[in-house]
Protein backbone atom coordinates (compact mmCIF):
# COMPACT_ATOMS: atom_id res chain seq x y z
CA UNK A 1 -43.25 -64.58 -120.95
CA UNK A 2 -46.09 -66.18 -119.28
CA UNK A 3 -48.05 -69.77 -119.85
CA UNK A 4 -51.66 -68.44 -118.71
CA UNK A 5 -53.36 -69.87 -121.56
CA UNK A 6 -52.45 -73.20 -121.09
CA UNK A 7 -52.65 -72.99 -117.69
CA UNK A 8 -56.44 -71.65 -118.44
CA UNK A 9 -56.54 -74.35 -120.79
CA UNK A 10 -56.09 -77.08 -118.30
CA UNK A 11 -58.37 -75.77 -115.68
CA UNK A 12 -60.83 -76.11 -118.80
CA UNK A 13 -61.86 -72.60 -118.05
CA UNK A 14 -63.47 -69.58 -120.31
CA UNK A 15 -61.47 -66.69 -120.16
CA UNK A 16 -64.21 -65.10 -118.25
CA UNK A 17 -64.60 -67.64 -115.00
CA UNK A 18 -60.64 -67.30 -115.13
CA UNK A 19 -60.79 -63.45 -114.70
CA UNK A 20 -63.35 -63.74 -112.28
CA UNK A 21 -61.54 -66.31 -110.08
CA UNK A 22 -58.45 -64.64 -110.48
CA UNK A 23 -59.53 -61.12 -110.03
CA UNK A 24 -58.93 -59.45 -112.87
CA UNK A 25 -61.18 -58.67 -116.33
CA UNK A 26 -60.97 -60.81 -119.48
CA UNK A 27 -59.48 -58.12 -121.02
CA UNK A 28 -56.75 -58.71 -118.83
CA UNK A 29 -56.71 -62.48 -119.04
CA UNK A 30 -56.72 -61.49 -123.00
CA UNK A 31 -53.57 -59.66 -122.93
CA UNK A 32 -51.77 -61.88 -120.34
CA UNK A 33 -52.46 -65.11 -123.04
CA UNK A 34 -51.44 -62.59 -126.26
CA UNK A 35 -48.73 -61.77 -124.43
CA UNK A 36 -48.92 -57.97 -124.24
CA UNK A 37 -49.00 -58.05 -120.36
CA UNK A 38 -47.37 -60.35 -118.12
CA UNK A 39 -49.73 -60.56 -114.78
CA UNK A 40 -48.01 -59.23 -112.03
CA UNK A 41 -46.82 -61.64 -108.84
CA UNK A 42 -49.92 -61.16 -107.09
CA UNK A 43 -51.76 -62.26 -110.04
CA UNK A 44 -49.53 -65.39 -110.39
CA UNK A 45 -49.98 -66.23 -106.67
CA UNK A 46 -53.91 -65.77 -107.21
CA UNK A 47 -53.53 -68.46 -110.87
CA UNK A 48 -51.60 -70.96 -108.52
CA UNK A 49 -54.15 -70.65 -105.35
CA UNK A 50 -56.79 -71.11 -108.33
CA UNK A 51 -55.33 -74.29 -109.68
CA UNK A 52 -54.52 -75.67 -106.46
CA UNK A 53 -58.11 -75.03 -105.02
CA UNK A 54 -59.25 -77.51 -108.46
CA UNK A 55 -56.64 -80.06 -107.69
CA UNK A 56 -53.76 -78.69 -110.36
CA UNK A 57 -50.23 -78.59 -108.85
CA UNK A 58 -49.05 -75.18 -110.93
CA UNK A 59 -45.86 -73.16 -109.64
CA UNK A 60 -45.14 -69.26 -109.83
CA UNK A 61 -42.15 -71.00 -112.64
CA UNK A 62 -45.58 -72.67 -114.39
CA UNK A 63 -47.43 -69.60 -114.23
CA UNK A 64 -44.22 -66.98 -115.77
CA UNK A 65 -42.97 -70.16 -118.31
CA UNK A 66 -42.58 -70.06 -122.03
CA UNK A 67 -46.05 -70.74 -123.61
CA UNK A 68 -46.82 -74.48 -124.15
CA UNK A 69 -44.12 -75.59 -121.47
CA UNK A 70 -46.02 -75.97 -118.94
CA UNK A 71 -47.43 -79.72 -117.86
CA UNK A 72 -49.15 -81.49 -114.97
């Protein structure tokens, strides 16, 4: 389980600037929100550097939550 999208969501982000800033494709992005993929830890260390760097305090826990649980 993962929370990307509304971590995406709240960094008011398309899913392309996300893939970009978080090194990956929207494809990606795409299957980490529909839940076919989880990202990997490096990934969720790259969303949390990304939040952080716009002012969002978001965890590792934030990033690999249930969807929708996730809050600021």
């Amino acid at each position: 389980m993962n929370d990307i999208l509304s971590i995406r969501k709240r960094l008011g982000l398309q899913q392309v600037e996300f893939a970009e800033a978080i090194g990956v494709s929207q494809g990606n992005v795409s299957h980490y929100e529909t839940e076919r993929n989880d990202p990997s830890p490096d990934v969720g260390l790259r969303v949390v550097a990304l939040a952080k760097s716009r002012g969002v305090l978001v965890t590792l826990e934030d990033v690999f939550a249930a969807p929708g649980s996730f809050s600021i």
